[in-house]
Every structure is written in structure tokens, then in C-alpha cells.
N, C-alpha and C. Protein backbone atom coordinates (compact mmCIF):
# COMPACT_ATOMS: atom_id res chain seq x y z
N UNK A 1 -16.75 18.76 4.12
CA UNK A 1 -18.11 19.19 3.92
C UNK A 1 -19.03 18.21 4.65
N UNK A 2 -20.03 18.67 5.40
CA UNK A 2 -20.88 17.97 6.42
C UNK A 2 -21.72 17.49 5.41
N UNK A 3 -22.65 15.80 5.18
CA UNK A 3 -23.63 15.60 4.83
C UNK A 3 -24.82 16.68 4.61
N UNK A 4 -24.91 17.30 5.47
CA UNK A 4 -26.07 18.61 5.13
C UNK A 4 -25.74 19.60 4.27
N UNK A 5 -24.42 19.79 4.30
CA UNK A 5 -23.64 21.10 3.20
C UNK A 5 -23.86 20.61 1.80
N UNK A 6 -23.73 19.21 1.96
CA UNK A 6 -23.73 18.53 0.33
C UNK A 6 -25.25 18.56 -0.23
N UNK A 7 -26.00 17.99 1.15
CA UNK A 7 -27.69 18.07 0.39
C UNK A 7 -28.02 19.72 -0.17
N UNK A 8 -27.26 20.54 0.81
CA UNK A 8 -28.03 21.80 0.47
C UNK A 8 -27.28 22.24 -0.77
N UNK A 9 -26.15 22.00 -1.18
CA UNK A 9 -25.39 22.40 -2.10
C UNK A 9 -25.95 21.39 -3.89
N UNK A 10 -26.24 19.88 -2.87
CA UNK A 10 -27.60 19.62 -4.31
C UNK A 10 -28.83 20.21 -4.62
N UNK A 11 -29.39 20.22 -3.54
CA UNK A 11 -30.91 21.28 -3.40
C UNK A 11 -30.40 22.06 -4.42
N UNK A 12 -30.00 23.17 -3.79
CA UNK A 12 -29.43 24.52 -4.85
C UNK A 12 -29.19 24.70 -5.95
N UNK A 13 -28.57 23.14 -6.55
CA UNK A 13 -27.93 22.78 -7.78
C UNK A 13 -26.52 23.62 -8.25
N UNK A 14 -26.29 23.53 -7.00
CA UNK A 14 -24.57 24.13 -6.94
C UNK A 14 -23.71 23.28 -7.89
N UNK A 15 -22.88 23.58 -8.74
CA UNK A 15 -22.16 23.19 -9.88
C UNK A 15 -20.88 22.19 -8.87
N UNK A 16 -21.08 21.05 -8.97
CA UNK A 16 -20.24 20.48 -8.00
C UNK A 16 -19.87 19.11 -8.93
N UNK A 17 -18.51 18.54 -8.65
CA UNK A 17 -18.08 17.45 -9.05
C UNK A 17 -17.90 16.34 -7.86
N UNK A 18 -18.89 15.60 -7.62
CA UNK A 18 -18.74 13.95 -6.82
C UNK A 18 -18.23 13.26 -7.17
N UNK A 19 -16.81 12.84 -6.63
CA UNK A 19 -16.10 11.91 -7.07
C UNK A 19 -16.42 11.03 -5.92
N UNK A 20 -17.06 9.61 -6.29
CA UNK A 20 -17.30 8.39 -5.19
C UNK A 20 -16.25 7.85 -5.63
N UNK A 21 -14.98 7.49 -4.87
CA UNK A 21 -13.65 6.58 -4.79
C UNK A 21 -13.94 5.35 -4.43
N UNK A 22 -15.20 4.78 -3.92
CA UNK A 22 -15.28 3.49 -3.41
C UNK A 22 -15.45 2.46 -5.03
N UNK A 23 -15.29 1.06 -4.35
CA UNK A 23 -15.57 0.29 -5.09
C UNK A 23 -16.60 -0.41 -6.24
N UNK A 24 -16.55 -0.32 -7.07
CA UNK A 24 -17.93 -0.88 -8.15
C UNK A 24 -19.55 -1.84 -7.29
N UNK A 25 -18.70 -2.97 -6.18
CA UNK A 25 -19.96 -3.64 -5.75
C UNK A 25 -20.41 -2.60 -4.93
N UNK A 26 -19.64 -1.47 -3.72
CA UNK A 26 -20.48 -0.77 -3.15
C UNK A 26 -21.21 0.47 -4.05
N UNK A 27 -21.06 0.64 -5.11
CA UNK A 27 -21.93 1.42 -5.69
C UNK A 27 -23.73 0.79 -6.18
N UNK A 28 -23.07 -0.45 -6.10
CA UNK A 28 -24.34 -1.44 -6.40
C UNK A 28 -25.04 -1.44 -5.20
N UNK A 29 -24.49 -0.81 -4.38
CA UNK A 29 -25.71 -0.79 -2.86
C UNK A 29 -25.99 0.41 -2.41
N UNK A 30 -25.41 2.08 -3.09
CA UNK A 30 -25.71 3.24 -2.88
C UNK A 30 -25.21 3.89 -3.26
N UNK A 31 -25.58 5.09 -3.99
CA UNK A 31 -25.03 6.08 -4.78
C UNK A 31 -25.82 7.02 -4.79
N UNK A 32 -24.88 8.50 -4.69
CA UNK A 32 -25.41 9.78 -4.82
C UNK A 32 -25.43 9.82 -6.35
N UNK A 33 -26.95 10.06 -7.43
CA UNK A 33 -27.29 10.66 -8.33
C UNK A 33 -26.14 11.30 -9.01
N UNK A 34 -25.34 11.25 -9.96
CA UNK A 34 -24.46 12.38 -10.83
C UNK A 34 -23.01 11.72 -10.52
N UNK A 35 -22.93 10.77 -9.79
CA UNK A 35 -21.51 10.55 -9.27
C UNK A 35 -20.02 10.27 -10.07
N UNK A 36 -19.41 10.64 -10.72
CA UNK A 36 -17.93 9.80 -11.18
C UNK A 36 -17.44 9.13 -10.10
N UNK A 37 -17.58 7.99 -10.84
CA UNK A 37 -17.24 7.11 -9.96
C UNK A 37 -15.78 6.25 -10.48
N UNK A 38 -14.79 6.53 -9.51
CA UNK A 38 -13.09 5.97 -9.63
C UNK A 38 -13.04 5.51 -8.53
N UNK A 39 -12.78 4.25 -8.43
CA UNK A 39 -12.18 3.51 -7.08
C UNK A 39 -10.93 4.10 -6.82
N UNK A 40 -10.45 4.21 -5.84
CA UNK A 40 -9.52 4.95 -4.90
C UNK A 40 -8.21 4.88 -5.85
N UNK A 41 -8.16 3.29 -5.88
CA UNK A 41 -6.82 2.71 -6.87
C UNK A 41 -6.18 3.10 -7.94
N UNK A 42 -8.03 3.56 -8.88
CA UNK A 42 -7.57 4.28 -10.03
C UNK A 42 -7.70 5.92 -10.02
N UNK A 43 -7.57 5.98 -8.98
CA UNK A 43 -7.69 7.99 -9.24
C UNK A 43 -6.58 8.38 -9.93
N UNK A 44 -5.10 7.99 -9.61
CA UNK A 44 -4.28 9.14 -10.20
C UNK A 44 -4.36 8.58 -11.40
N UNK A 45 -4.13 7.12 -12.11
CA UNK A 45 -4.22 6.92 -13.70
C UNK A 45 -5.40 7.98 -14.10
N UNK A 46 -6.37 8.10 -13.59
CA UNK A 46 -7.31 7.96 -14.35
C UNK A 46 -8.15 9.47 -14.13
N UNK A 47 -6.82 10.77 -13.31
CA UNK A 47 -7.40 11.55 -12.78
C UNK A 47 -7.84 12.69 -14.02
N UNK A 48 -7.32 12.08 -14.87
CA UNK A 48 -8.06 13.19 -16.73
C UNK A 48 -8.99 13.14 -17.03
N UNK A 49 -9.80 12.29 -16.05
CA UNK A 49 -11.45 11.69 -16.05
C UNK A 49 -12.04 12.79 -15.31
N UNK A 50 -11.71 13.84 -14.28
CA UNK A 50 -12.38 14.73 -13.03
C UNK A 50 -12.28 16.39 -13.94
N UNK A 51 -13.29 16.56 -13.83
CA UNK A 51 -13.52 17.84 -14.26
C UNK A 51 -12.61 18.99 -13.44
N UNK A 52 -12.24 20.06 -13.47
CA UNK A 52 -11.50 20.72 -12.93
C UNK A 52 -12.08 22.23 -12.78
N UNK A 53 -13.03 22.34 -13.57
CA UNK A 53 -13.40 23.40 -13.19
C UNK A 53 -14.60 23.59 -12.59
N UNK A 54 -14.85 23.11 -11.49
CA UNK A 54 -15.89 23.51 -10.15
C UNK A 54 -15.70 22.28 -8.96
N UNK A 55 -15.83 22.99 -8.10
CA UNK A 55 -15.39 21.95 -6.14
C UNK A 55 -15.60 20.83 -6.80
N UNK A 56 -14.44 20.25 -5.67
CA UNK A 56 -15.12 18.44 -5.90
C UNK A 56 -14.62 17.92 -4.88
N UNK A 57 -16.39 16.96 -4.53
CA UNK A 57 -16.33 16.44 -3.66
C UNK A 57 -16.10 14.98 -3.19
N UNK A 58 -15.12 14.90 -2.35
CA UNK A 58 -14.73 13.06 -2.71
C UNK A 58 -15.33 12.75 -1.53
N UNK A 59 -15.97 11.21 -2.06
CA UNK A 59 -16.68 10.54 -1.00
C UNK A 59 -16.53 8.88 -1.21
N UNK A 60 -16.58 8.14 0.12
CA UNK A 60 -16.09 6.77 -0.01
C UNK A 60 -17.09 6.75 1.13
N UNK A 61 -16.74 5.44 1.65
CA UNK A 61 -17.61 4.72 2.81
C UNK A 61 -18.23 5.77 4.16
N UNK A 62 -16.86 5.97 4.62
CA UNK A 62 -16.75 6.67 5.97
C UNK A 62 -15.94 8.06 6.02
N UNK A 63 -15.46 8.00 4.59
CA UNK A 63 -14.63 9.67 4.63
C UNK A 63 -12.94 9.32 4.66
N UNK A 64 -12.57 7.91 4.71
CA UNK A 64 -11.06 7.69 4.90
C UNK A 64 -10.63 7.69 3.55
N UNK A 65 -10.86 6.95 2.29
CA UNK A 65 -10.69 6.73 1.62
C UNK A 65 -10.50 7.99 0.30
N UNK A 66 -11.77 8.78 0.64
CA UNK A 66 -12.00 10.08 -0.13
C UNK A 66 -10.93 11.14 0.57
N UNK A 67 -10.79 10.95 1.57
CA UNK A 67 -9.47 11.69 2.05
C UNK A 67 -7.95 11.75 1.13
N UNK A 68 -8.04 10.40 1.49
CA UNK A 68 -6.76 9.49 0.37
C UNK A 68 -6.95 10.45 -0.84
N UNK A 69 -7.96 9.83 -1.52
CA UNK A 69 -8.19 10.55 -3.36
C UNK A 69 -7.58 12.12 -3.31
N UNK A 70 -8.30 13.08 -2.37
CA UNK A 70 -7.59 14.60 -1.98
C UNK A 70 -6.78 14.29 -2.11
N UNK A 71 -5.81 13.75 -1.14
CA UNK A 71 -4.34 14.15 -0.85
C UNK A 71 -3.64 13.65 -2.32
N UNK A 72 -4.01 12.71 -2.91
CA UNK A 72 -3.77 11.96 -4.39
C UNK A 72 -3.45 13.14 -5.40
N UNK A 73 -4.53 13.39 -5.01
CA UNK A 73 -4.98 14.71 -6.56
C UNK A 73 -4.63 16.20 -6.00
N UNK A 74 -4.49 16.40 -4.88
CA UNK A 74 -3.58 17.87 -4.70
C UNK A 74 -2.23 17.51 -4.80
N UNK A 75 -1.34 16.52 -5.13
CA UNK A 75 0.18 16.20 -5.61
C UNK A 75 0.10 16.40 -6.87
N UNK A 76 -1.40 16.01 -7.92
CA UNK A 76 -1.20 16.71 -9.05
C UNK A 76 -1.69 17.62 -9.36
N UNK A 77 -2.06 18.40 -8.44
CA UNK A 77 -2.19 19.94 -8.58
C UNK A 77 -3.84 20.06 -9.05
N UNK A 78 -4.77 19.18 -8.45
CA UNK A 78 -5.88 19.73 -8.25
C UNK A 78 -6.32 20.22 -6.87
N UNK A 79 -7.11 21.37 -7.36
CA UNK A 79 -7.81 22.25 -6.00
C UNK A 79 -8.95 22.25 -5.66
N UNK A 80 -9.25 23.23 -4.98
CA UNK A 80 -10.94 23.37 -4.42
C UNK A 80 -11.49 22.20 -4.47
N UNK A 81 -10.79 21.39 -3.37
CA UNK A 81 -11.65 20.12 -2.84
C UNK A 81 -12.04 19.57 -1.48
N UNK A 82 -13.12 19.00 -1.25
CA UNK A 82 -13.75 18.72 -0.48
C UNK A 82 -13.80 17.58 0.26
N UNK A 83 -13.66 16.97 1.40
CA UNK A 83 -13.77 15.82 1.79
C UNK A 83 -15.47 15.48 2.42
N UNK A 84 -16.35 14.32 2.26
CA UNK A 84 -17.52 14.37 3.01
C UNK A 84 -17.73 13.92 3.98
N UNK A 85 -17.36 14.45 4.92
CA UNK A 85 -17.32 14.32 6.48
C UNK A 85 -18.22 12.87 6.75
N UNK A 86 -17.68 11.61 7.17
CA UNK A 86 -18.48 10.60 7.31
C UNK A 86 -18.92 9.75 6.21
N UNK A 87 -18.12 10.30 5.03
CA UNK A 87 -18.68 9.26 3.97
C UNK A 87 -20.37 9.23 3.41
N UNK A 88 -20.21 8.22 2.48
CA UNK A 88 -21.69 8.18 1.77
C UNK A 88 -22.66 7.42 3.09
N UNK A 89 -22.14 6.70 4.44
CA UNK A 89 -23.15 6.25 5.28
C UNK A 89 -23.30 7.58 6.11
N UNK A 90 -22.63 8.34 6.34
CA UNK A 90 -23.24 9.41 7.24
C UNK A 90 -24.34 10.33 6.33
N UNK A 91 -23.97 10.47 5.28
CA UNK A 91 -24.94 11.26 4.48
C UNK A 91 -26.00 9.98 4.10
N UNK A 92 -26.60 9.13 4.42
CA UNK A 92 -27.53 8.19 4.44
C UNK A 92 -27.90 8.58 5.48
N UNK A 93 -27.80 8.60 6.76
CA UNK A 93 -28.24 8.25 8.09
C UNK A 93 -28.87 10.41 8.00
N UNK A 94 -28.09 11.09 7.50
CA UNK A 94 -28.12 12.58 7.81
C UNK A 94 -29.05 13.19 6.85
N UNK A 95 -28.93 12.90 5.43
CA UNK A 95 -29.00 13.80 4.48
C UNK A 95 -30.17 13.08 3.45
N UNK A 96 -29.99 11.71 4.10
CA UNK A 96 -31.22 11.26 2.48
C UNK A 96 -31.32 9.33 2.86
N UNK A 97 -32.17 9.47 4.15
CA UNK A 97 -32.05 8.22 4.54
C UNK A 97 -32.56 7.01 3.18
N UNK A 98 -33.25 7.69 2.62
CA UNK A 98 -33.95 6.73 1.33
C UNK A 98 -32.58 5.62 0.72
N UNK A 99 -31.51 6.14 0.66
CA UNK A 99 -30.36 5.60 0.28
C UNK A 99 -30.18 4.01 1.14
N UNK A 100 -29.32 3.56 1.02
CA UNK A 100 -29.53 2.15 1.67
C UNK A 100 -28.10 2.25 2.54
N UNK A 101 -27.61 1.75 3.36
CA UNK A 101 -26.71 1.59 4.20
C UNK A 101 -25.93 -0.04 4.46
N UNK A 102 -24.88 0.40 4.52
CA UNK A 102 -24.00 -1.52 4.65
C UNK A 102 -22.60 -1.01 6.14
């Protein structure tokens, strides 16, 4: 999902689950509003934490990491998910510069 798919899919108030996989200090420097937030490490312990019934979208720095979490959580058989093309800095620079960037 492109940074713009995600703003317009917040605009809208499309029923969506953000899973940010990055780390606790980078959340202390930017975060999308509504986020569950699981560092990468703990997704599969801790994947009884992710709602399952509506998309979800994983997001980390640059999009590598939230990749990871997908491939994590479709071995346990979650679906309809999303990767955010470029991470939470491309959707800074694209979608909602107000956010801060590292």
C-alpha cells in the first residue's frame, strides 16, 4: 500500500489495523495516530494482540521490517495484509509531512 492509499484510507476512516513493528525509541520520534505497536521480535509471541478482522497494515522504518511481520503472520494464518510501501519515512515525506523524520 502506497503512503497515499493509507492517508486516503485514514481520511475515509476505512476500518484498518496498523501494526508499527518498529522499535519503542522510534515510536518516540513518530507515529501514525491508532497504531499497535509490536516490535518485529515480538510479533509471533504476541500475534493474539492483532485484530483479525479488518486489513492490516504493517509498517516499520522503510517497509523491510513490516515485510518480515507479513511473512511472520501469514505462517500463522493471518490474511488481508498490507505492506507500506517505504515505511513510516516515506509516508512522512508523502502523506503527512507534520510527522518528524530520522
Amino acid at each position: 500500500m502506497t503512503p497515499l492509499e493509507l492517508k486516503k484510507h485514514l481520511a475515509d476512516q476505512t476500518a484498518l489495523t496498523l501494526l508499527d513493528v518498529r522499535e519503542p525509541f522510534e515510536h518516540d520520534i513518530c507515529l501514525i495516530p491508532g497504531s499497535i505497536r509490536i516490535p518485529l521480535g515480538q510479533v509471533a509471541d504476541r500475534a493474539a494482540e492483532i485484530p483479525t478482522d479488518k486489513p492490516i497494515v504493517s509498517i516499520c522504518h522503510h517497509g523491510v521490517r513490516s515485510l518480515r511481520a507479513i511473512n511472520i503472520l501469514s505462517q500463522l494464518g493471518f490474511k488481508d495484509m498490507h505492506n507500506l510501501d517505504g515505511g513510516i519515512d516515506r509516508y512522512a515525506q508523502e502523506a503527512d509531512p507534520s510527522l518528524a523524520t530520522y
